[in-house]
PDB file of N, CA and C in Angstrom:
ATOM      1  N   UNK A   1       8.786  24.716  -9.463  1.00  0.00           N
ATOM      2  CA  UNK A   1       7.686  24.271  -8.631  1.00  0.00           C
ATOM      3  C   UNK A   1       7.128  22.964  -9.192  1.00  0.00           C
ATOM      4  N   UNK A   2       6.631  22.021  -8.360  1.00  0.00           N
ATOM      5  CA  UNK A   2       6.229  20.545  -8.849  1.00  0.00           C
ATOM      6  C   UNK A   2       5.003  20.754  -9.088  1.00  0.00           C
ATOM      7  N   UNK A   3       4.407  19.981 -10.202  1.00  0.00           N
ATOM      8  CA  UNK A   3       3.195  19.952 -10.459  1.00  0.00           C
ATOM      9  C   UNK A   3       2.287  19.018  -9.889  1.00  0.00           C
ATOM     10  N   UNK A   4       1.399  20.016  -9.373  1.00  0.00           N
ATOM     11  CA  UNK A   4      -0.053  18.909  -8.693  1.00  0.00           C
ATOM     12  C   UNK A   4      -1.117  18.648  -9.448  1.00  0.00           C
ATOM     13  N   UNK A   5      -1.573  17.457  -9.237  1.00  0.00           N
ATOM     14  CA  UNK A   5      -2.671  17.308  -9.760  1.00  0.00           C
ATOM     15  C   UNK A   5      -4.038  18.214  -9.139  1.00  0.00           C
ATOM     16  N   UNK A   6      -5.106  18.683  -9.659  1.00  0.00           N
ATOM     17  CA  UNK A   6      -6.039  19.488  -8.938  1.00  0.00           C
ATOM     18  C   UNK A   6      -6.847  18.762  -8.087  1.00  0.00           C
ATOM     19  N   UNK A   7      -7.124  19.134  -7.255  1.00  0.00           N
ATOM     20  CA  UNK A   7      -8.351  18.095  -6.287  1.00  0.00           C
ATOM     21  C   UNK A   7     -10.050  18.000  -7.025  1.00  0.00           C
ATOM     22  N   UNK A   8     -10.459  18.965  -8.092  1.00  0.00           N
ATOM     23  CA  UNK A   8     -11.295  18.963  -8.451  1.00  0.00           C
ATOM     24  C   UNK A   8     -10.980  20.294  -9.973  1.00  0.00           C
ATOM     25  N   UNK A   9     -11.804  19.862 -10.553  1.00  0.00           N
ATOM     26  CA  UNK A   9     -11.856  21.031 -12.113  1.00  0.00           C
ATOM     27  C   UNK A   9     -13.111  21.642 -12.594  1.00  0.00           C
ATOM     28  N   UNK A  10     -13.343  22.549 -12.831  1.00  0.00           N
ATOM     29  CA  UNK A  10     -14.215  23.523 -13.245  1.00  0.00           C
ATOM     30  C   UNK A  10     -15.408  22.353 -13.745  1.00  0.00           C
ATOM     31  N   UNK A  11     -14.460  22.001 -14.918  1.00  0.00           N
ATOM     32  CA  UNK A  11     -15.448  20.811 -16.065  1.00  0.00           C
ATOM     33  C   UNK A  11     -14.613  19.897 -16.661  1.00  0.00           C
ATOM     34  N   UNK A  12     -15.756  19.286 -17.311  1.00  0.00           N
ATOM     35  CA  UNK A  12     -14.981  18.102 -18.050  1.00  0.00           C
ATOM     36  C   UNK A  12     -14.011  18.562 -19.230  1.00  0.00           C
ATOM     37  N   UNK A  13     -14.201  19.698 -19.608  1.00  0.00           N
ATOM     38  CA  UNK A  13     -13.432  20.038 -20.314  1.00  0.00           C
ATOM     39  C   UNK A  13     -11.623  20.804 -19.940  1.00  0.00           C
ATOM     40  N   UNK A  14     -12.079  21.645 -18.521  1.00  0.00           N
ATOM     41  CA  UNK A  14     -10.951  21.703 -17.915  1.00  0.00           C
ATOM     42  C   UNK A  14      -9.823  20.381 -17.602  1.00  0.00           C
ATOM     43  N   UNK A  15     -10.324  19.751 -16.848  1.00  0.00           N
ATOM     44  CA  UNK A  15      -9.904  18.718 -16.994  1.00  0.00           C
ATOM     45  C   UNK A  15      -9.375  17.720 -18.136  1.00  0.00           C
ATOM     46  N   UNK A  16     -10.257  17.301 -19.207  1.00  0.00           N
ATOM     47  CA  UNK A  16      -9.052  17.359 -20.737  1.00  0.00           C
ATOM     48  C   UNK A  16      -7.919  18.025 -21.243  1.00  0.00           C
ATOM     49  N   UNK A  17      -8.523  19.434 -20.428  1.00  0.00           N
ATOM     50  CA  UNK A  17      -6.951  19.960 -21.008  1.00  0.00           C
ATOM     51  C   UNK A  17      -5.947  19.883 -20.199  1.00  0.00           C
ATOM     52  N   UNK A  18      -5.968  19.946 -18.864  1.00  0.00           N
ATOM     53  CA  UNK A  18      -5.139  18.914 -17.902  1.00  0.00           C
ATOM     54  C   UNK A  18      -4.370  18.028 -18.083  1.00  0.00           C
ATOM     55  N   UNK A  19      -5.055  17.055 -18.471  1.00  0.00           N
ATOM     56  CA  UNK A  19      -4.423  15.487 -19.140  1.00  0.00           C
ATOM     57  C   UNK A  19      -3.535  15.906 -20.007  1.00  0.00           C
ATOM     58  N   UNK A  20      -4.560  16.459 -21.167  1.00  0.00           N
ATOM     59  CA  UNK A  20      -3.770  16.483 -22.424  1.00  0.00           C
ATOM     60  C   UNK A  20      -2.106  17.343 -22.261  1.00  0.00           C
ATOM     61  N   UNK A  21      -2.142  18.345 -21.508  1.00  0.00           N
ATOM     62  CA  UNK A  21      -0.802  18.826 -20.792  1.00  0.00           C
ATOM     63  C   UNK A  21      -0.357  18.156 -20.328  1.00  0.00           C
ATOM     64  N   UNK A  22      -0.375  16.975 -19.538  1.00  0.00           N
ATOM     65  CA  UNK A  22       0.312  15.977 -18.196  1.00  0.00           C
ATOM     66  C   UNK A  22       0.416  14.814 -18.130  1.00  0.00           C
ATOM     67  N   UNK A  23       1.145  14.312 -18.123  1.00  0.00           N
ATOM     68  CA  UNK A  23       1.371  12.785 -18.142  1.00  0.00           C
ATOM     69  C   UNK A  23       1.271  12.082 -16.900  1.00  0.00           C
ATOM     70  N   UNK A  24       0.605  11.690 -16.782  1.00  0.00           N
ATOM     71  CA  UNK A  24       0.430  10.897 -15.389  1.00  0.00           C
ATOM     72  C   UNK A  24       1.819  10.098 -14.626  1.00  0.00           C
ATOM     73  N   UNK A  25       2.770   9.760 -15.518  1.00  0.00           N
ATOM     74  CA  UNK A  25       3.674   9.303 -15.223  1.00  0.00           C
ATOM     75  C   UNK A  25       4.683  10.483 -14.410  1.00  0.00           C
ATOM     76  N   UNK A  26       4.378  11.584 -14.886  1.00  0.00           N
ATOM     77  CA  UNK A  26       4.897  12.888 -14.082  1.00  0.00           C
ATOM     78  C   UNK A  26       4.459  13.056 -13.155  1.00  0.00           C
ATOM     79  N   UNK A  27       3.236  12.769 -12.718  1.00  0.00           N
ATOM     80  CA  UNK A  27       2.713  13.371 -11.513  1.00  0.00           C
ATOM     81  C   UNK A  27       2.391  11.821 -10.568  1.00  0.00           C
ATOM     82  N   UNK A  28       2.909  10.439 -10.842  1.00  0.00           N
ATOM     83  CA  UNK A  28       2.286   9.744 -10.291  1.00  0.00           C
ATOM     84  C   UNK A  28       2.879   9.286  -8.673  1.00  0.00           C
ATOM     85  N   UNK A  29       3.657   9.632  -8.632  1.00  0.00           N
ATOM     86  CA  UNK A  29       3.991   9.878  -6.899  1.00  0.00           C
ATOM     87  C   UNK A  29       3.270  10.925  -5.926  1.00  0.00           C
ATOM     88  N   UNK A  30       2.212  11.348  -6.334  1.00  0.00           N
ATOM     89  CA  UNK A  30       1.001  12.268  -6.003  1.00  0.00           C
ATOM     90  C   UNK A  30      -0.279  11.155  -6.153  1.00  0.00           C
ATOM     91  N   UNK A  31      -0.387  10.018  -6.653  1.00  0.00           N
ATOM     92  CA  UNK A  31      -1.334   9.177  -6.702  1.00  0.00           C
ATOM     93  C   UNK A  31      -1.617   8.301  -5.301  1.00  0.00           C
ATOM     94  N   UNK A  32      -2.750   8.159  -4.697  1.00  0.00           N
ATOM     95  CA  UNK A  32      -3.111   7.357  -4.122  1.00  0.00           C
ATOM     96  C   UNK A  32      -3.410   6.116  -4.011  1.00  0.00           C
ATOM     97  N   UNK A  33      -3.462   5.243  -3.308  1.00  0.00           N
ATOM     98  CA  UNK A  33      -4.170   3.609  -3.529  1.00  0.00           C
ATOM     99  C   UNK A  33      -5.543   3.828  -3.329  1.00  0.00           C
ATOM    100  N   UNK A  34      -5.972   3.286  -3.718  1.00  0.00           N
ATOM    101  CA  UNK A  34      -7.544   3.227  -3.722  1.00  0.00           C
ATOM    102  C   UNK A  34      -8.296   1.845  -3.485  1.00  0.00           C
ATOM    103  N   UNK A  35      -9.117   1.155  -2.738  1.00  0.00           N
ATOM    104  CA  UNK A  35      -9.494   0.628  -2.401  1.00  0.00           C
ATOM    105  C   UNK A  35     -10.675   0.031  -2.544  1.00  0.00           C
ATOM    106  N   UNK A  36     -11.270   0.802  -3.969  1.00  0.00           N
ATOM    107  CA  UNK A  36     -12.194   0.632  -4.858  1.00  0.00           C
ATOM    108  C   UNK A  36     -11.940  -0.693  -5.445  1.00  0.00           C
ATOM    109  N   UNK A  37     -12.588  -1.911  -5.045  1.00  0.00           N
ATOM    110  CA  UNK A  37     -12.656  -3.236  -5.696  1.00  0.00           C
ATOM    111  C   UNK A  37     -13.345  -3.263  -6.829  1.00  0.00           C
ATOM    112  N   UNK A  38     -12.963  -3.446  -8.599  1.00  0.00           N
ATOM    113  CA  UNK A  38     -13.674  -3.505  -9.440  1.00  0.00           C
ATOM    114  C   UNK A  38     -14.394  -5.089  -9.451  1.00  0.00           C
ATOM    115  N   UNK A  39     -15.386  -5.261 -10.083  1.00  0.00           N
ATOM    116  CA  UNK A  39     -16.034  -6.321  -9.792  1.00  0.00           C
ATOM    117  C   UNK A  39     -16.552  -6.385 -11.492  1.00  0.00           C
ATOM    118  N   UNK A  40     -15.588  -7.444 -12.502  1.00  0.00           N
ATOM    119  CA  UNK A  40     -16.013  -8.004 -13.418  1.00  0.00           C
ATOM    120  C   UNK A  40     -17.135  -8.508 -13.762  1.00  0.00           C
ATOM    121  N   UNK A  41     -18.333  -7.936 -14.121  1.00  0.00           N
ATOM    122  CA  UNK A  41     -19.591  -8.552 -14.854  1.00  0.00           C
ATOM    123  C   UNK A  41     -19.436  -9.837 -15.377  1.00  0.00           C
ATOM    124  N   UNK A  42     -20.266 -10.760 -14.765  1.00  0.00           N
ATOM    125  CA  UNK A  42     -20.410 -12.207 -15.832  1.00  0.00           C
ATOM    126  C   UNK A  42     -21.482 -11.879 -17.020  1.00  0.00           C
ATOM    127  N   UNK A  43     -20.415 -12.195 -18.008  1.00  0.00           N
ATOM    128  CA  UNK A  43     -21.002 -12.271 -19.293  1.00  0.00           C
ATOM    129  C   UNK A  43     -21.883 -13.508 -19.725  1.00  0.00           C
ATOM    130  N   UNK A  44     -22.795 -13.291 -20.976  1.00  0.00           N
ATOM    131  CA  UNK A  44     -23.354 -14.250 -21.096  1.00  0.00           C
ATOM    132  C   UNK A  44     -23.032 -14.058 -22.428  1.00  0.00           C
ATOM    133  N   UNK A  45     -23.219 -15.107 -23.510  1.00  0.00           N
ATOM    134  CA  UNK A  45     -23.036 -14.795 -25.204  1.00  0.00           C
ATOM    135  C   UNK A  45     -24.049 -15.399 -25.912  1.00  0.00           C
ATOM    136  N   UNK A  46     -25.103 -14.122 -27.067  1.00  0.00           N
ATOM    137  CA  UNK A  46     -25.986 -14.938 -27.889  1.00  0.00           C
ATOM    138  C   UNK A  46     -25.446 -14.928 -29.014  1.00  0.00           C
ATOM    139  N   UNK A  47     -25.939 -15.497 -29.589  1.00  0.00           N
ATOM    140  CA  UNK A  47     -25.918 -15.325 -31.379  1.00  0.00           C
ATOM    141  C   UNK A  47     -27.240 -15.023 -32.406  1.00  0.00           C
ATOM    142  N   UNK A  48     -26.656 -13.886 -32.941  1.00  0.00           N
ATOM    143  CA  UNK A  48     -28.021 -13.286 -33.832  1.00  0.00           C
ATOM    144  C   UNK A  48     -27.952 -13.671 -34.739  1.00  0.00           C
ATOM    145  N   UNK A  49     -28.557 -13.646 -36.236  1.00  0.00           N
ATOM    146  CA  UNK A  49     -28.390 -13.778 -37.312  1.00  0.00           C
ATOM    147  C   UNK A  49     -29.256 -12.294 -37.799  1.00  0.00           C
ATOM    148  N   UNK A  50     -28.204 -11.670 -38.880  1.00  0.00           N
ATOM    149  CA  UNK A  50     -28.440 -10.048 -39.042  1.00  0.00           C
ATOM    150  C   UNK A  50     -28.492  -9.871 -40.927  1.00  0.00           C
ATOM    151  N   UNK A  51     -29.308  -9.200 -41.118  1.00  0.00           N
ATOM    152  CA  UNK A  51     -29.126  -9.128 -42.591  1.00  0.00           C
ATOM    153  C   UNK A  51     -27.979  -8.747 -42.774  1.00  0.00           C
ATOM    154  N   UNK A  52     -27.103  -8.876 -44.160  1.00  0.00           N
ATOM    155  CA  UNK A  52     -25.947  -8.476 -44.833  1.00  0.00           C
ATOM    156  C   UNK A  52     -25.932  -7.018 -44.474  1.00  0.00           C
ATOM    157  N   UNK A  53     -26.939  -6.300 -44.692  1.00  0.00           N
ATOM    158  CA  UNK A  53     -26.713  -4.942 -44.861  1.00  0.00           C
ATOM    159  C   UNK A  53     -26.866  -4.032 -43.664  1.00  0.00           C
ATOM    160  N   UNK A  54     -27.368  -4.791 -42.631  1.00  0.00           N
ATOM    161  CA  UNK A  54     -27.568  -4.431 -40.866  1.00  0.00           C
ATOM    162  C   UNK A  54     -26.061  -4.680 -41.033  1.00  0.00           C
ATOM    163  N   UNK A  55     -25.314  -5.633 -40.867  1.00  0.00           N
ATOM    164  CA  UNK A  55     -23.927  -5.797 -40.435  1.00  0.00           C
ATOM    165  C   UNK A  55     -22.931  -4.918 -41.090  1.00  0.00           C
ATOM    166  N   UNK A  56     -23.031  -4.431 -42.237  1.00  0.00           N
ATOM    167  CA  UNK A  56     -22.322  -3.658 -43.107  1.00  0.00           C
ATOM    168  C   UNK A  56     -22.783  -2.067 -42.469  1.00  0.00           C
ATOM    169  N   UNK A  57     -23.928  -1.887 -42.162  1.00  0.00           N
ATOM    170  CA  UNK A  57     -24.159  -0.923 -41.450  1.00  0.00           C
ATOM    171  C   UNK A  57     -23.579  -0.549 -40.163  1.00  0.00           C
ATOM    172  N   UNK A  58     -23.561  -1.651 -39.048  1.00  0.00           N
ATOM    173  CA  UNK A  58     -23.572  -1.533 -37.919  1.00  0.00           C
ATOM    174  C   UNK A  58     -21.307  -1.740 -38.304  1.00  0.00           C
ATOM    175  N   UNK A  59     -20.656  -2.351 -38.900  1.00  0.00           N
ATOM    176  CA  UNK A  59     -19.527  -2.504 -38.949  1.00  0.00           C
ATOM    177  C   UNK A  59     -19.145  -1.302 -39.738  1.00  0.00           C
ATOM    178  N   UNK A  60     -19.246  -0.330 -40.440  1.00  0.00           N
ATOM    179  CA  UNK A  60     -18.714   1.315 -40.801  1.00  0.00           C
ATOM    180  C   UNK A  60     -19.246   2.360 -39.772  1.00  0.00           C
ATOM    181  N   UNK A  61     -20.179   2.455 -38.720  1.00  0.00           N
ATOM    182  CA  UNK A  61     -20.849   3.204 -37.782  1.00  0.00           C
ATOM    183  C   UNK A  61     -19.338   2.746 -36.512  1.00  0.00           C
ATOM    184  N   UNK A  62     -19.533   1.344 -36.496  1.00  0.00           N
ATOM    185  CA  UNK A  62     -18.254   0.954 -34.927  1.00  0.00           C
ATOM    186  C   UNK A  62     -17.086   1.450 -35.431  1.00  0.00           C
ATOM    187  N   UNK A  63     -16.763   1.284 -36.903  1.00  0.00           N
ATOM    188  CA  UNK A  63     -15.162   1.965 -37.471  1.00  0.00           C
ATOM    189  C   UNK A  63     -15.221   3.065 -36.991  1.00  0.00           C
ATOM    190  N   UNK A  64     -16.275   4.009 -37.515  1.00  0.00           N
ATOM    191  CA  UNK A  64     -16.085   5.631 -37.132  1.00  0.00           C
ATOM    192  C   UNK A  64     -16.115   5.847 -35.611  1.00  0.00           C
ATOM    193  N   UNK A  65     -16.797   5.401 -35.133  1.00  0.00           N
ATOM    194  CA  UNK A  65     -16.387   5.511 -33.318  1.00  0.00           C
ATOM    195  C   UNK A  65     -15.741   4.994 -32.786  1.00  0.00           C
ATOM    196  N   UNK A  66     -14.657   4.332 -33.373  1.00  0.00           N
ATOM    197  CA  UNK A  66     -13.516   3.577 -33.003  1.00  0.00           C
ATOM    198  C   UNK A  66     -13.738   2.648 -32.181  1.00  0.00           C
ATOM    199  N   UNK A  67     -14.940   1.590 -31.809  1.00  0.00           N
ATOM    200  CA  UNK A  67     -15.410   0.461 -31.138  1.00  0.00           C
ATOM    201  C   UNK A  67     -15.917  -0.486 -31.456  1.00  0.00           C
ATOM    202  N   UNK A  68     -15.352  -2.046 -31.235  1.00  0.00           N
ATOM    203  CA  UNK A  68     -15.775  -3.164 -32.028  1.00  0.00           C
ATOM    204  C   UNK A  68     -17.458  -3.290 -32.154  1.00  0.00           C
ATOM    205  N   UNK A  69     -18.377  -4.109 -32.957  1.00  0.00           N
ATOM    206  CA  UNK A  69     -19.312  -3.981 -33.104  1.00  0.00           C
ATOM    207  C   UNK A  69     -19.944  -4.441 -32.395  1.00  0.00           C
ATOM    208  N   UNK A  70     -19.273  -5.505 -31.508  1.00  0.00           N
ATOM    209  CA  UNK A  70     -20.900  -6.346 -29.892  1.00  0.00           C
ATOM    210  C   UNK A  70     -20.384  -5.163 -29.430  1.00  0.00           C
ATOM    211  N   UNK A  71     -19.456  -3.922 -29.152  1.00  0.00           N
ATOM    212  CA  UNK A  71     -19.907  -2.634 -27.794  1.00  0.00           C
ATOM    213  C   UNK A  71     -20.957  -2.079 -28.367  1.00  0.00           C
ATOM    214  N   UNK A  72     -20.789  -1.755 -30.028  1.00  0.00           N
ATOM    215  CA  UNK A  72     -22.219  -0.605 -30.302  1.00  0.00           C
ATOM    216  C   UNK A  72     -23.247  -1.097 -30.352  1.00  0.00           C
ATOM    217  N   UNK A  73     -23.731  -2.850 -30.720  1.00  0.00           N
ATOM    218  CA  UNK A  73     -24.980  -3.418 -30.787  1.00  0.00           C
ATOM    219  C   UNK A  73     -25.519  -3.623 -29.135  1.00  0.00           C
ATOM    220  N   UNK A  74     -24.184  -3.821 -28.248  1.00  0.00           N
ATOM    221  CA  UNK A  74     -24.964  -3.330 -27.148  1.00  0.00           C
ATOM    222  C   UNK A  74     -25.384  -2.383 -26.443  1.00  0.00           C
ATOM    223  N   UNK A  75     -24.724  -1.240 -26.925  1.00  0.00           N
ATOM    224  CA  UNK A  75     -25.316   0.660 -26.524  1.00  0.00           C
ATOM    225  C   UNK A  75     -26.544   0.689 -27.429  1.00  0.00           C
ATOM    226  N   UNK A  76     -26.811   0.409 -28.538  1.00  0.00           N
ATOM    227  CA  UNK A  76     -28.096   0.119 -28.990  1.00  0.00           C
ATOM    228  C   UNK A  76     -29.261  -0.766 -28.346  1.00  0.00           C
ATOM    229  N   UNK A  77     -28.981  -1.782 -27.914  1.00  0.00           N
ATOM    230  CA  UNK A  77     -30.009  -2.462 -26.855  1.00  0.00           C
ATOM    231  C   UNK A  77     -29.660  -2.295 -25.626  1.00  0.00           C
ATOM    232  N   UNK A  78     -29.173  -1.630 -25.160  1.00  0.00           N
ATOM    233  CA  UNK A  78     -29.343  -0.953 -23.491  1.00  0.00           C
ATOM    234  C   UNK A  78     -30.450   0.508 -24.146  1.00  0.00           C
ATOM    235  N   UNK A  79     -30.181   1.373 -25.102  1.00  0.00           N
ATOM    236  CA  UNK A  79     -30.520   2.173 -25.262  1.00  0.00           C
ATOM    237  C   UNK A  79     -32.077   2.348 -25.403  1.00  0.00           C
ATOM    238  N   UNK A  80     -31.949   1.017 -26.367  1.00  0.00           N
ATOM    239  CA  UNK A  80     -33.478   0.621 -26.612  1.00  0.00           C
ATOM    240  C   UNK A  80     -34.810   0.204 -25.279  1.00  0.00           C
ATOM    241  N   UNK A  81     -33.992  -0.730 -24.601  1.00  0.00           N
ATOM    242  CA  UNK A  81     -34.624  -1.052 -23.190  1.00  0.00           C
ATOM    243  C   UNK A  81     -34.495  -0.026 -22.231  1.00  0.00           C
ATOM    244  N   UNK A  82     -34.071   0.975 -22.615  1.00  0.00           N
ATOM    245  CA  UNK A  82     -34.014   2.034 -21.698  1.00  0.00           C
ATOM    246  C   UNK A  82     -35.740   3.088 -21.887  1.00  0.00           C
ATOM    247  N   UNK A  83     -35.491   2.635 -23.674  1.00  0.00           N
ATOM    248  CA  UNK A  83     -36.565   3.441 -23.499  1.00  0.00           C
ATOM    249  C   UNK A  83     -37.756   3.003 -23.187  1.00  0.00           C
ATOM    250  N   UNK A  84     -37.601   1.588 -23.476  1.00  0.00           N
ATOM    251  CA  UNK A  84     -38.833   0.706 -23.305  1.00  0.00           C
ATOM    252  C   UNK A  84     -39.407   0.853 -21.978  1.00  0.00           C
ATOM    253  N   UNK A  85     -38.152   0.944 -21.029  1.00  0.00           N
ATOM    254  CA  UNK A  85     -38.542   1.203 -19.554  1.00  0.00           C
ATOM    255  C   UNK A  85     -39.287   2.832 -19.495  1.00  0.00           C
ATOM    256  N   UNK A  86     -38.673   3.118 -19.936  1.00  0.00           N
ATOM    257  CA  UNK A  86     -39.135   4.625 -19.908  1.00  0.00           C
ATOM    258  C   UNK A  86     -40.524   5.185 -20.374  1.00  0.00           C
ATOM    259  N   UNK A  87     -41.240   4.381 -21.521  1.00  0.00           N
ATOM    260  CA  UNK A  87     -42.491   4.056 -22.207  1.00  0.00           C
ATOM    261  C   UNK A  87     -43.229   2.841 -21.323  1.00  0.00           C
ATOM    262  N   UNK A  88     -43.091   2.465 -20.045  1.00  0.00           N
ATOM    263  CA  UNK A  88     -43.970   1.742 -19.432  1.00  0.00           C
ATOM    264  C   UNK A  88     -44.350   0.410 -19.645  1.00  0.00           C
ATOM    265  N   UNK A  89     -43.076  -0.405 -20.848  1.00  0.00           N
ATOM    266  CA  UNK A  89     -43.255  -0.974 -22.131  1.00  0.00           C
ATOM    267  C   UNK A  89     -42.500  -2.144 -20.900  1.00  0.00           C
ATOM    268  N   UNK A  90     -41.823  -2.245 -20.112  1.00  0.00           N
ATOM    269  CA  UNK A  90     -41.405  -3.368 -19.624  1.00  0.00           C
ATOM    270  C   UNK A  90     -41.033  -3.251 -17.878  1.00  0.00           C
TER     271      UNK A  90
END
């Protein structure tokens, strides 16, 4: 019997184990086109200047989560202005 992909999964975790069983390359003649246009963000670039020991900090924290350090300094300031919004603060 051929394997289908599910139309929907319990959870996110059902679904991991899905994947982790299946290779997409097995099932990809079951894939659709999709028509979902991604739309690239224009970036802008600053430059900080960070103590030695902020950067040594913030560069062993991105190692362990396996992500360069402008993704985690920016989940840190989205995070931050999130709360700021959230505290009435902006």
């Amino acid at each position: 019997m051929a394997k289908k992909i599910p139309k929907s999964f319990k959870n996110l975790e059902e679904e991991a184990a899905f994947w982790e069983a299946h290779s997409l390359s097995e099932l990809f003649d079951e894939t659709e086109e999709s028509d979902h246009a991604f739309v690239k963000k224009e970036k802008a670039v600053l430059s900080f200047k960070f103590d030695k020991d902020l950067v040594e900090t913030v560069t062993r924290a991105s190692r362990k989560l396996g992500i360069n350090r402008s993704a985690l300094i920016q989940m840190f300031l989205k995070k931050g202005l999130n709360d700021f919004r959230k505290g009435g603060w902006l």
